[in-house]
N, C-alpha and C. Protein backbone atom coordinates (compact mmCIF):
# COMPACT_ATOMS: atom_id res chain seq x y z
N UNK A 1 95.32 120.22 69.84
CA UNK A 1 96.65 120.73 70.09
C UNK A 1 96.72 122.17 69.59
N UNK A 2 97.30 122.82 70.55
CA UNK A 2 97.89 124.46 70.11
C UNK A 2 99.15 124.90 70.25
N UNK A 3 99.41 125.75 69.37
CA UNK A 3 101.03 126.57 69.65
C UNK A 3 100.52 127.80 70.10
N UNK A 4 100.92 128.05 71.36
CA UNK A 4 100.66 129.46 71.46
C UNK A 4 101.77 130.20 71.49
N UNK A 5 102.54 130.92 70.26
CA UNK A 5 103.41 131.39 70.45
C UNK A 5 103.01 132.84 70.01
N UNK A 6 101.37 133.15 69.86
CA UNK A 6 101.23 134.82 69.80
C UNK A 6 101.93 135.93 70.80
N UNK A 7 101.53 137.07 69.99
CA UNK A 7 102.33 137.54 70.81
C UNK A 7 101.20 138.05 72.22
N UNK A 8 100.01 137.95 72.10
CA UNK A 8 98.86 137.98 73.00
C UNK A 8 98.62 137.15 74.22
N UNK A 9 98.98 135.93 73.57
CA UNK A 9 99.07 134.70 74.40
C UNK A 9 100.84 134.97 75.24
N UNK A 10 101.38 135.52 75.21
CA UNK A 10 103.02 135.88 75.48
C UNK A 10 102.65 136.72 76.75
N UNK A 11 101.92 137.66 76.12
CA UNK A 11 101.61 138.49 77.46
C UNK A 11 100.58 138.23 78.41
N UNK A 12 99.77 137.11 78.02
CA UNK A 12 98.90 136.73 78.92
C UNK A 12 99.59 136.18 80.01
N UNK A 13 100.66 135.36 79.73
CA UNK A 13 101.34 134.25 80.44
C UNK A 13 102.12 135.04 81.63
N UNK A 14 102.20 134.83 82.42
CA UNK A 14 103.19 135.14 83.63
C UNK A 14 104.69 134.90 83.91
N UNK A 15 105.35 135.79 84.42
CA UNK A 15 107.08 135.42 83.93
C UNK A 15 107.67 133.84 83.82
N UNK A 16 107.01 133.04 84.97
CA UNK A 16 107.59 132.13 85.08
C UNK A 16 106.98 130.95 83.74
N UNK A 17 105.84 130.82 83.52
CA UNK A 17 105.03 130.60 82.18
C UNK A 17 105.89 130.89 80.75
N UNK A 18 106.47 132.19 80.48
CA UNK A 18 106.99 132.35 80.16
C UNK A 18 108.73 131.27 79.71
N UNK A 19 108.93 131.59 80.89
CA UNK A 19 110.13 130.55 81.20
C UNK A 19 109.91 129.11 81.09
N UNK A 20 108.63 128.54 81.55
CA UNK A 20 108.52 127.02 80.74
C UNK A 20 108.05 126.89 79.23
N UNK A 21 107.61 128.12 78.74
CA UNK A 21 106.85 128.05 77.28
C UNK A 21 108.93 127.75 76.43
N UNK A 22 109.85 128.60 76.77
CA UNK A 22 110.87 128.59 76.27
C UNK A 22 111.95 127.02 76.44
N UNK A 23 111.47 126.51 77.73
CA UNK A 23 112.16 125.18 77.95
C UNK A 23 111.06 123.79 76.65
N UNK A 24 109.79 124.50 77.09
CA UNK A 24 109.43 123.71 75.71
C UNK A 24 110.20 123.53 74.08
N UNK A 25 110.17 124.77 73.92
CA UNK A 25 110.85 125.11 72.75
C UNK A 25 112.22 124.82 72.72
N UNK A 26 113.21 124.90 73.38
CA UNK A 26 114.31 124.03 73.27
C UNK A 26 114.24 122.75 73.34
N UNK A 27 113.25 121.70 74.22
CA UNK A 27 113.29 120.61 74.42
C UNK A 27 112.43 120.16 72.83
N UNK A 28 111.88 121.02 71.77
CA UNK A 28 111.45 120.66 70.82
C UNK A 28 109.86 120.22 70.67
N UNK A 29 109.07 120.81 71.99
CA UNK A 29 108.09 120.51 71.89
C UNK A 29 107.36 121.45 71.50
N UNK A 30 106.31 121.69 70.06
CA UNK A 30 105.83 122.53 69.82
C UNK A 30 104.55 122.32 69.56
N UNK A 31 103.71 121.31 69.83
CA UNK A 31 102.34 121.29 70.32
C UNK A 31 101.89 120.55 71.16
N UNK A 32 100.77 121.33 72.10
CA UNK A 32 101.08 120.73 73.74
C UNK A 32 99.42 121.70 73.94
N UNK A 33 98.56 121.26 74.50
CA UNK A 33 97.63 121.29 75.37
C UNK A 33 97.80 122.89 75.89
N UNK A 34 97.11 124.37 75.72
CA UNK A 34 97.04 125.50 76.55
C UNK A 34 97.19 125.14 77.80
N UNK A 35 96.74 124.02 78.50
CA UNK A 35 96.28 124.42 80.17
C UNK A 35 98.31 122.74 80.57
N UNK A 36 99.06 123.05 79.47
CA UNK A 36 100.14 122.77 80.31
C UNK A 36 101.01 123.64 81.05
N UNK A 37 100.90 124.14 80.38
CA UNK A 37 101.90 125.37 81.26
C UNK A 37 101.42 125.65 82.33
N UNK A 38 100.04 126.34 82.95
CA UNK A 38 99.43 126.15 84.40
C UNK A 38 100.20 124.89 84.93
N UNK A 39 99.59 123.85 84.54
CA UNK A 39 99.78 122.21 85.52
C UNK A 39 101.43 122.82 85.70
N UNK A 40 102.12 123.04 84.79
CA UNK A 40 103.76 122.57 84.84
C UNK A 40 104.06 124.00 86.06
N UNK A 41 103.45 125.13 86.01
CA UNK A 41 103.67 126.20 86.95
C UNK A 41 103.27 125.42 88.41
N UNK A 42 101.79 125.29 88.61
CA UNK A 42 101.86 124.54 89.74
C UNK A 42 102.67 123.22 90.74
N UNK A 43 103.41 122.53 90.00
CA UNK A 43 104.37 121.42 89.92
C UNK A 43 105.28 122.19 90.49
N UNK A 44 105.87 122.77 89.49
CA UNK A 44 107.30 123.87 89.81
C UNK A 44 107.17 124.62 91.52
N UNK A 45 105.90 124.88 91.20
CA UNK A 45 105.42 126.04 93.01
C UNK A 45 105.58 124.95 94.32
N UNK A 46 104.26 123.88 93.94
CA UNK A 46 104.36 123.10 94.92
C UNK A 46 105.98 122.34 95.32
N UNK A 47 106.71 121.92 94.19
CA UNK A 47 108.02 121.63 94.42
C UNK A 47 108.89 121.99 95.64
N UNK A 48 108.89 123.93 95.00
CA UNK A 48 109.90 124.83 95.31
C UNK A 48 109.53 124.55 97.14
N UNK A 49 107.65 124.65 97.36
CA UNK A 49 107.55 125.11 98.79
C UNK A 49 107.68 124.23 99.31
N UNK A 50 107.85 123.03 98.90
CA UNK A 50 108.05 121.53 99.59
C UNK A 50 109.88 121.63 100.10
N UNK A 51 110.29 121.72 99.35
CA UNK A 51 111.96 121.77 99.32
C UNK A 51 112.37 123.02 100.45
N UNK A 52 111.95 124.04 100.05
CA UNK A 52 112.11 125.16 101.50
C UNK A 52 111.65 124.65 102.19
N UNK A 53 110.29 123.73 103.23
CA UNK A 53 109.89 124.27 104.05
C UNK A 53 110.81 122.76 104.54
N UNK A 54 111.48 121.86 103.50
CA UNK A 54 111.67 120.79 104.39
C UNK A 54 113.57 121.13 104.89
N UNK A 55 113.81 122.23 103.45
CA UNK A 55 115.34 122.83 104.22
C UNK A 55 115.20 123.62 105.52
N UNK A 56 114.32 124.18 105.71
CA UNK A 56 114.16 125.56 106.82
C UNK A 56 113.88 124.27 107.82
N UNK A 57 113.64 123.21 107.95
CA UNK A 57 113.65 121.95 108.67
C UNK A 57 114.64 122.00 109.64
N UNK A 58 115.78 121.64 108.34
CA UNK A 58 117.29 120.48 108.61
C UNK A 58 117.55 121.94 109.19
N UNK A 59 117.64 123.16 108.77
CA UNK A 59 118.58 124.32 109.34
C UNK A 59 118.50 124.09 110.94
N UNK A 60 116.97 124.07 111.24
CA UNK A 60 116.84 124.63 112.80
C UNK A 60 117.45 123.63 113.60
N UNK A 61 117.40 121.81 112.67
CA UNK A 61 117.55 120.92 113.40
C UNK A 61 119.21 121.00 113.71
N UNK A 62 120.17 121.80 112.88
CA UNK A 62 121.59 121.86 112.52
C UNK A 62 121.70 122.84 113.77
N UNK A 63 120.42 124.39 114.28
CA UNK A 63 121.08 125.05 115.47
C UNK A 63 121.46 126.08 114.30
N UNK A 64 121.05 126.20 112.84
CA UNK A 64 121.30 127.15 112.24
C UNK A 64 120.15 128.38 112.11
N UNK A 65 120.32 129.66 112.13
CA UNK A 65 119.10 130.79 111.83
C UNK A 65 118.69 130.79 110.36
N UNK A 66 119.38 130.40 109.42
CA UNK A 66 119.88 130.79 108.27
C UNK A 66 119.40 129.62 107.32
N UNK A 67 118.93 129.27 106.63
CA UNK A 67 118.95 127.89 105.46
C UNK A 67 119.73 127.89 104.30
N UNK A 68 121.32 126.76 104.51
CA UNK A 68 122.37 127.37 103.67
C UNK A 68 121.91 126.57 102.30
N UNK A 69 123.10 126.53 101.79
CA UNK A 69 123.24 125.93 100.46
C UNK A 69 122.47 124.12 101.12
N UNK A 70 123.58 123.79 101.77
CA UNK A 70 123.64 122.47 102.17
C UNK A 70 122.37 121.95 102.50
N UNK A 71 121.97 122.84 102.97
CA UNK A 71 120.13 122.09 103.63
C UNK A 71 119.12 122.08 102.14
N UNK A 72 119.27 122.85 101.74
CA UNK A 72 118.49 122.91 100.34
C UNK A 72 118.78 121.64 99.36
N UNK A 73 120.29 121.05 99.45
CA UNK A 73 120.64 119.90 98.50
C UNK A 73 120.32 118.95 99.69
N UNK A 74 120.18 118.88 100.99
CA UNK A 74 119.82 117.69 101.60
C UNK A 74 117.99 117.39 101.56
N UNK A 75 118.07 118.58 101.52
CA UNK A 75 116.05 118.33 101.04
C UNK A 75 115.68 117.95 99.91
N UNK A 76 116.52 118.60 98.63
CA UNK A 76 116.56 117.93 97.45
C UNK A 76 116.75 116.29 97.13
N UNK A 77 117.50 115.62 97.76
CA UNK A 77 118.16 114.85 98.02
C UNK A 77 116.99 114.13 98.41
N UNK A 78 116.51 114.17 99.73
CA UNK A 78 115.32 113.96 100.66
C UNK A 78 113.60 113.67 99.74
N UNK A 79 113.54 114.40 99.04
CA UNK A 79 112.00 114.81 98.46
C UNK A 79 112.77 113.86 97.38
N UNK A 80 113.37 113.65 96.53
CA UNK A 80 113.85 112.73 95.27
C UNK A 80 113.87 110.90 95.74
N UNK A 81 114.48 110.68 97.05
CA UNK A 81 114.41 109.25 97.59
C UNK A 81 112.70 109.31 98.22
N UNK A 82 111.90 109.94 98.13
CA UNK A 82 110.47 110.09 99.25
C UNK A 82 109.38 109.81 97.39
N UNK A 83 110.22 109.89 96.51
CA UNK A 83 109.62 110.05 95.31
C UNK A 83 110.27 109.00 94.18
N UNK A 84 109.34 108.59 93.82
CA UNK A 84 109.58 107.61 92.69
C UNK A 84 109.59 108.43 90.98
N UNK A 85 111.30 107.69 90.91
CA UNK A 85 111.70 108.42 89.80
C UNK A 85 111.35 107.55 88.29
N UNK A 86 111.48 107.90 87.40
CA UNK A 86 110.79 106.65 86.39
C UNK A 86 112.39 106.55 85.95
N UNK A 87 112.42 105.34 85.42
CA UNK A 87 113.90 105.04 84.96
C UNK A 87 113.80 105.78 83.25
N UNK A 88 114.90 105.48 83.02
CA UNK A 88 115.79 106.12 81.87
C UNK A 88 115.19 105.57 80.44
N UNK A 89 115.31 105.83 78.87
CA UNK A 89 114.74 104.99 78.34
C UNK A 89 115.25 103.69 77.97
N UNK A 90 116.94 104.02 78.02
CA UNK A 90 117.97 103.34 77.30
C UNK A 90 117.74 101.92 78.54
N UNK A 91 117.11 102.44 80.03
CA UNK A 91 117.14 101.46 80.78
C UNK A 91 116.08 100.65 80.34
N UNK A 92 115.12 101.30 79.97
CA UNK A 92 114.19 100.26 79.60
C UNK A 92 114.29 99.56 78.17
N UNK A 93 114.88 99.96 77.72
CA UNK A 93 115.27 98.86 76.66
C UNK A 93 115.89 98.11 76.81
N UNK A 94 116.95 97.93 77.88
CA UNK A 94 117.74 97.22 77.92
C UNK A 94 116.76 96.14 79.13
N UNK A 95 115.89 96.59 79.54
CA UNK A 95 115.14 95.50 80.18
C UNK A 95 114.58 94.71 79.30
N UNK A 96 113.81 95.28 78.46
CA UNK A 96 112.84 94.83 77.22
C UNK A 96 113.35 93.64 76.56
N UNK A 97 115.00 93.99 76.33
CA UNK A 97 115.54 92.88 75.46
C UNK A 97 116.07 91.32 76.12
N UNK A 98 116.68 91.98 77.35
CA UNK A 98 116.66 90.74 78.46
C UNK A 98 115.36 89.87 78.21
N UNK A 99 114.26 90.19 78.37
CA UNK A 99 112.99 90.06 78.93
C UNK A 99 113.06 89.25 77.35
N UNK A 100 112.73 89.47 76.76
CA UNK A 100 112.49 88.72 75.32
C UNK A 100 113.74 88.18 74.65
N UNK A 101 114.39 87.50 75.33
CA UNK A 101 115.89 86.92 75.27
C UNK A 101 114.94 85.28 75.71
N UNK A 102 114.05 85.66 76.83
CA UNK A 102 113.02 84.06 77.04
C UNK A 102 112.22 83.69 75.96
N UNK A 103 112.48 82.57 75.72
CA UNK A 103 111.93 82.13 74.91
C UNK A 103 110.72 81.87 75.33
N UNK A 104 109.26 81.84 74.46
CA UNK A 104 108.01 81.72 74.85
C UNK A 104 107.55 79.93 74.91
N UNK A 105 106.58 79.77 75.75
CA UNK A 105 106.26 78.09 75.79
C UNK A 105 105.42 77.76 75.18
N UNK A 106 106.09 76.39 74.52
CA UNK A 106 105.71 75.91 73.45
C UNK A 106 104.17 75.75 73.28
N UNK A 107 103.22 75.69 72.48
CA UNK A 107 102.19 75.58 72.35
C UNK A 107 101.23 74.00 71.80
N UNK A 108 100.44 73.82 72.49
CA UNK A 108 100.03 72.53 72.09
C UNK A 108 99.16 72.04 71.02
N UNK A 109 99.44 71.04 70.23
CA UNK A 109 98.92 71.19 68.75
C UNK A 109 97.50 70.30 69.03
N UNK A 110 96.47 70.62 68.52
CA UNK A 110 95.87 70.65 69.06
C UNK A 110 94.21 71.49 68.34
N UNK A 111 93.27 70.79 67.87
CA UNK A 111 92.54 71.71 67.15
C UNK A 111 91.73 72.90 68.14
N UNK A 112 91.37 73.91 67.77
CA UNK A 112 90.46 75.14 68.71
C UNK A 112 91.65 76.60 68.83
N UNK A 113 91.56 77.24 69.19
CA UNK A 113 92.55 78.32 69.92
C UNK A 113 93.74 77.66 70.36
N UNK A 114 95.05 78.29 69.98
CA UNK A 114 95.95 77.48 70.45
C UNK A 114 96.69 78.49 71.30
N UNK A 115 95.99 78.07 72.54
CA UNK A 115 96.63 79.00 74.10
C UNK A 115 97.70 78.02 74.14
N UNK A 116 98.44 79.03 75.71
CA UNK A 116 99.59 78.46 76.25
C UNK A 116 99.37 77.49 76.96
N UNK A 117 100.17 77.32 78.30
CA UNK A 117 99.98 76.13 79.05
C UNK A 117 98.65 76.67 79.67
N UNK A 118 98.22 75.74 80.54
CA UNK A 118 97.26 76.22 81.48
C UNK A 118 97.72 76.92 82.63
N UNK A 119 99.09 76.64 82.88
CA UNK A 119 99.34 78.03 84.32
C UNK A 119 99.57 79.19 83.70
N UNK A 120 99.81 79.43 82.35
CA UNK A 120 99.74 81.09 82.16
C UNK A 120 98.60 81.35 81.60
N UNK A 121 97.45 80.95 81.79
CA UNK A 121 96.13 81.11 80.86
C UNK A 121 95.04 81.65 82.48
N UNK A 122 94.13 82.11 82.19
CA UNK A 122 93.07 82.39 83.32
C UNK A 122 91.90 81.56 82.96
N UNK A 123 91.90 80.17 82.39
CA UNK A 123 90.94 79.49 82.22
C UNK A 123 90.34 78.61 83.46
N UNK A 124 91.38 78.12 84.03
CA UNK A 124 91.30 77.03 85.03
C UNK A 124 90.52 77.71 86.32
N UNK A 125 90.03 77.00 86.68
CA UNK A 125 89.16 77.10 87.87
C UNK A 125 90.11 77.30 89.15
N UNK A 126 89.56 78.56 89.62
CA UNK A 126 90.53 79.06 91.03
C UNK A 126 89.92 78.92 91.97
N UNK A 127 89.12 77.74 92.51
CA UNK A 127 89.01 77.59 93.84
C UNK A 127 88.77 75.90 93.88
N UNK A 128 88.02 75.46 94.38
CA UNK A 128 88.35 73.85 95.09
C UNK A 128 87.05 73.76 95.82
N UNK A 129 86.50 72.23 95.42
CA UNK A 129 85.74 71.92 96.35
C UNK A 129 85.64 70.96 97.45
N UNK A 130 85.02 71.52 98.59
CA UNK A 130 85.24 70.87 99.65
C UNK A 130 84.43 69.37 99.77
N UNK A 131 85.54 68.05 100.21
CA UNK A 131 85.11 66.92 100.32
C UNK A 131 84.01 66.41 101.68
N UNK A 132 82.77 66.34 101.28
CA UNK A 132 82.01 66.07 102.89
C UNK A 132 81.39 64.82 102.91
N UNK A 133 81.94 64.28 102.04
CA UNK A 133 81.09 62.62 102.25
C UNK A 133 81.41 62.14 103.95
N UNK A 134 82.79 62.29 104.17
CA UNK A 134 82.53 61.40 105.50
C UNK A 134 82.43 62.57 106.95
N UNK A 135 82.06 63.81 106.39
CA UNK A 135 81.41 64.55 107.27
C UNK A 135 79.88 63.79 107.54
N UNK A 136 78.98 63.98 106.25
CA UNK A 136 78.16 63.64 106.04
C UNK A 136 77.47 62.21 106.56
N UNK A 137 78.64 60.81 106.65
CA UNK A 137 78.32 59.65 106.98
C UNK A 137 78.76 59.85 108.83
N UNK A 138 79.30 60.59 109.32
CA UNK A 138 79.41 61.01 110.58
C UNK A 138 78.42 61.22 111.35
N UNK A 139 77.77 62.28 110.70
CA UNK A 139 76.25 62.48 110.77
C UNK A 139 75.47 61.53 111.19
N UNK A 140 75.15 60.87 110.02
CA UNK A 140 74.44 59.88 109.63
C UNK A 140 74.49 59.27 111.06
N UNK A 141 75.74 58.55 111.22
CA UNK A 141 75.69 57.86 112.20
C UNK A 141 75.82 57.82 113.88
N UNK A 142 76.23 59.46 113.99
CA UNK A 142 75.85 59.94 115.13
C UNK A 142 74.12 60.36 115.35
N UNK A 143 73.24 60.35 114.24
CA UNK A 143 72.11 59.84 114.24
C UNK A 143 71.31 59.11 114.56
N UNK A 144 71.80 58.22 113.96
CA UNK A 144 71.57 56.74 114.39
C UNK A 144 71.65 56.54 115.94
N UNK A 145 72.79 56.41 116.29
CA UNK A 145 73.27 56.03 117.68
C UNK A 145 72.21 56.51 118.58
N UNK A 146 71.99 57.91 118.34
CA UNK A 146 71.14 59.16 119.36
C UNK A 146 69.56 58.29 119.39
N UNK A 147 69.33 58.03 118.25
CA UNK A 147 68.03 57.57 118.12
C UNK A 147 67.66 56.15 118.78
N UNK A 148 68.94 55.05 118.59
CA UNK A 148 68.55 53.81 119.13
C UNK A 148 68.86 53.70 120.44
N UNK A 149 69.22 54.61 121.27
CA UNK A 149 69.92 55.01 122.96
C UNK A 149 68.75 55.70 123.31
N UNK A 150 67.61 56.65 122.68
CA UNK A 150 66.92 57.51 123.27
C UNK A 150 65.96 56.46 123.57
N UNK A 151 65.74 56.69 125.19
CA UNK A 151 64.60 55.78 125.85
C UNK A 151 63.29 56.15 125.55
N UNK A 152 62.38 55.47 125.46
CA UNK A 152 61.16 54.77 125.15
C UNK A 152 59.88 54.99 126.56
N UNK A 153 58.91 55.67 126.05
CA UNK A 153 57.86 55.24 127.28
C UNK A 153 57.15 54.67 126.81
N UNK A 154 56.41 53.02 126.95
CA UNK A 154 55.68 52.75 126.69
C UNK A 154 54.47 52.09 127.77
N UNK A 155 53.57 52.22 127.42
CA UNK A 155 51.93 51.89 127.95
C UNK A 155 51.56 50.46 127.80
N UNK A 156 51.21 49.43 128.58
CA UNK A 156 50.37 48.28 127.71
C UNK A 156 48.96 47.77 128.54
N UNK A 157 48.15 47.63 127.80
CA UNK A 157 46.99 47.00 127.92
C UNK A 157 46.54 45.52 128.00
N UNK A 158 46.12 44.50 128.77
CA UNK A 158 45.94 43.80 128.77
C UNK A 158 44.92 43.28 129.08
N UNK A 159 43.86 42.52 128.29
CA UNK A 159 42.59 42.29 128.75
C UNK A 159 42.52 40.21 129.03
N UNK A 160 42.23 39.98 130.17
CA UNK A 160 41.98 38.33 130.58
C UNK A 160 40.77 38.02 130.63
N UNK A 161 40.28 37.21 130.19
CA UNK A 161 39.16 36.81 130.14
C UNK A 161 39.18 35.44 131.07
N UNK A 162 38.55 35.39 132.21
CA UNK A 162 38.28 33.94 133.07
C UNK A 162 37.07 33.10 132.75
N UNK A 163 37.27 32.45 132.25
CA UNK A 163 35.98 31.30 132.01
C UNK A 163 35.21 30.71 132.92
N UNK A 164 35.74 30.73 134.29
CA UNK A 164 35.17 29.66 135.20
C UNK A 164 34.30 30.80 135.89
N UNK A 165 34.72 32.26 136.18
CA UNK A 165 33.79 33.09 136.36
C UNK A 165 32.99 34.04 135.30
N UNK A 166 33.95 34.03 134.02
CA UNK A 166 32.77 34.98 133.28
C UNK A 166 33.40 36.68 133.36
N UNK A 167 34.74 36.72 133.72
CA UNK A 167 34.65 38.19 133.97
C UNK A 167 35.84 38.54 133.13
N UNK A 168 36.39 39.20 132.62
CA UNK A 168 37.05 40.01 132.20
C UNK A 168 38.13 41.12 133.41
N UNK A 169 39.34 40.50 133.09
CA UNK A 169 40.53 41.64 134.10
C UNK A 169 41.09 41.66 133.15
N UNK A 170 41.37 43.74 133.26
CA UNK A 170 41.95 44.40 132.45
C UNK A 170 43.56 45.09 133.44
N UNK A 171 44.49 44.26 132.68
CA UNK A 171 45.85 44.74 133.38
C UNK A 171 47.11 46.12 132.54
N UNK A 172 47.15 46.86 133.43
CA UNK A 172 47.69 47.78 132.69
C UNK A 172 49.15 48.14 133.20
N UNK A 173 50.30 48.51 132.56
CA UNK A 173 51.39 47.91 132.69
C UNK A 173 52.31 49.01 131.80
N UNK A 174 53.15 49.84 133.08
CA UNK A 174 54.19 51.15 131.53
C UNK A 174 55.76 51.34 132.37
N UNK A 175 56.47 51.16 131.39
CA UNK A 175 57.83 51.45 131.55
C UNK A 175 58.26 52.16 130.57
N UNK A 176 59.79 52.64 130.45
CA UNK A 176 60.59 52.71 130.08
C UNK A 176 61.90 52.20 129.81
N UNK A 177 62.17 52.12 128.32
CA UNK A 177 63.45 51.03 127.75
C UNK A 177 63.74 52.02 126.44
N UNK A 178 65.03 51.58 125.99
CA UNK A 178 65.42 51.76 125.16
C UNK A 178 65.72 50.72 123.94
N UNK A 179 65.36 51.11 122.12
CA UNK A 179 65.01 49.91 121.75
C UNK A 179 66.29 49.47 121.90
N UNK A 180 67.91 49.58 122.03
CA UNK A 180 68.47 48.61 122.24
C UNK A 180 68.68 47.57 122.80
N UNK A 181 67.68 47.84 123.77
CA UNK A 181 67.17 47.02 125.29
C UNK A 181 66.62 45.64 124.65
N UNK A 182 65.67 45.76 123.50
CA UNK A 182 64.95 44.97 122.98
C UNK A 182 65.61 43.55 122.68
N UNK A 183 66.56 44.10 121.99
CA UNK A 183 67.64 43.11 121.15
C UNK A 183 68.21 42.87 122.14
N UNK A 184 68.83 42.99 123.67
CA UNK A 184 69.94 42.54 123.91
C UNK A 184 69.81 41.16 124.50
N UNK A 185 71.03 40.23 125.29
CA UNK A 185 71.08 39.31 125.48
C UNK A 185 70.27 38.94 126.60
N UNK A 186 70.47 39.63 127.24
CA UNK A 186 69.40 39.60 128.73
C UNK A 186 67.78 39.26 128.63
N UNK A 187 67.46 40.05 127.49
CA UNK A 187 65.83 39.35 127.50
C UNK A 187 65.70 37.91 127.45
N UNK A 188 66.49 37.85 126.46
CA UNK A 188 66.22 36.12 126.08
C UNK A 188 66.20 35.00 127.36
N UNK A 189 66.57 35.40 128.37
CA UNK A 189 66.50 34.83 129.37
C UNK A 189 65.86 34.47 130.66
N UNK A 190 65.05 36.05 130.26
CA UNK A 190 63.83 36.16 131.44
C UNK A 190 63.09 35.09 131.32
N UNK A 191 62.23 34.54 132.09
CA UNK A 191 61.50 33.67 132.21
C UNK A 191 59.86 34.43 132.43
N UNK A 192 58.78 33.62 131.73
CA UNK A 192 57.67 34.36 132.45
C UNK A 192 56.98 33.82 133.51
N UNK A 193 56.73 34.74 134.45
CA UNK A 193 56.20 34.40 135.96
C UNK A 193 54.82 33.97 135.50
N UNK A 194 54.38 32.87 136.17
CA UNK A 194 53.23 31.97 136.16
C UNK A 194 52.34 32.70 137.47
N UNK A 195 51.07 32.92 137.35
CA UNK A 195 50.09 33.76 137.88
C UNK A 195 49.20 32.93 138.18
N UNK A 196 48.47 33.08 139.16
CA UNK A 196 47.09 32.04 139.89
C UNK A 196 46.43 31.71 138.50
N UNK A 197 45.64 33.29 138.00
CA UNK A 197 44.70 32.92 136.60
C UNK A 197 45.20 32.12 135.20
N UNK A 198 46.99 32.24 135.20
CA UNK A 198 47.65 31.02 134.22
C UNK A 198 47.08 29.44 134.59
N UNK A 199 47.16 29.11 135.98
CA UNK A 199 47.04 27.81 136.34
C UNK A 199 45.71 27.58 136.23
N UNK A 200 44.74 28.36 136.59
CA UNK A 200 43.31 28.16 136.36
C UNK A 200 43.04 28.13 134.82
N UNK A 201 44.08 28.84 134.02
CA UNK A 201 43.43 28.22 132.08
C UNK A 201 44.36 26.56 131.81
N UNK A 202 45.78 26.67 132.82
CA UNK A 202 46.01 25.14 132.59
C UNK A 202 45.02 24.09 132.80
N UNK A 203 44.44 24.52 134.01
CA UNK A 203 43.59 23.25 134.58
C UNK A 203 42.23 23.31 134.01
N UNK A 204 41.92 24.39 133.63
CA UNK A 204 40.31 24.02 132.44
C UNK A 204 40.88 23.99 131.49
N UNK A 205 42.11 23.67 130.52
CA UNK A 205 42.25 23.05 129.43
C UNK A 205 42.51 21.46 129.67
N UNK A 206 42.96 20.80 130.52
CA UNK A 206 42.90 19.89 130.88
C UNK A 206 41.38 19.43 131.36
């Protein structure tokens, strides 16, 4: 912190510098950062050219040559609602005390750290997990299904042996089924067709 109230530092400063070094000093501030007065000059500049260029606005829009009094307090006016003002202090105290007029929640006895509830605490777990068991058994069993419906090629081999001649016939034999086919009611019913070479092993077992 510095006071620059030399008389070196006086003349360094520029008129308007000048003029905020003195609003300091009435407002009672007497140590403050060298490079405020710059910031507070630039503030003041950018202000001023904001406020003219938005009165020289309203004039032309009024049909006026001139930018009166009136356009200057409607830009003022204008740039103050476009800008967030900080409230007062007396206002914020009087929030403060409202605000702590609530009473705080009760605490649970309880050995370890004695936090609040759990909805004003950041302990609890903020997200959720997703339930997939009967995604999962869906699956499963649209699995299943696919697998015992998907048809089947199968091949078979069959070798006969005839006794009365000595020879060997080899029968070969391929379709397609599905294993539900296996199980169903319909097989159980087929009958098997009896063949010349069946009756020829009936009659040499007899």
């Amino acid at each position: 912190m510095s006071n620059p109230t030399s008389s070196e530092e006086q003349n360094r400063l520029p008129k308007d510098g000048i003029v905020v070094q003195t609003m300091l000093q009435e407002m009672g501030i007497t140590n403050y950062e060298p490079k405020l007065i710059p910031m507070v000059l630039d503030f003041m500049h950018q202000y001023t050219t904001d406020v003219l260029e938005e009165a020289k606005l309203f004039s032309i829009h009024a049909g006026r040559k001139q930018v009166e009094l009136e356009d200057i307090k409607l830009a003022c006016q204008n740039w103050a609602e476009g800008h967030s003002t900080m409230p007062s202090k007396d206002t914020l105290t009087e929030l403060a005390k409202g605000k702590n007029r609530t009473p705080l929640p009760t605490i649970r006895n309880f050995s370890g750290p004695r936090l609040p509830a759990d909805r004003f605490c950041l302990l609890a777990p903020n997200y959720k997990l997703k339930d997939t068991s009967n995604e999962h058994s869906g699956n499963q069993s649209n699995q299943q299904y696919t697998t015992s419906n998907a048809p089947t090629s199968t091949r078979f081999i069959t070798d006969h042996f005839n006794p009365l001649t000595g020879t060997i016939t080899t029968t070969t034999a391929s379709g397609s089924f599905a294993s539900n086919d296996l199980f169903s009611s319909s097989n159980s019913t087929n009958k098997r067709k009896m063949t010349d070479s069946d009756d020829e092993d009936d009659n040499y077992d007899t």
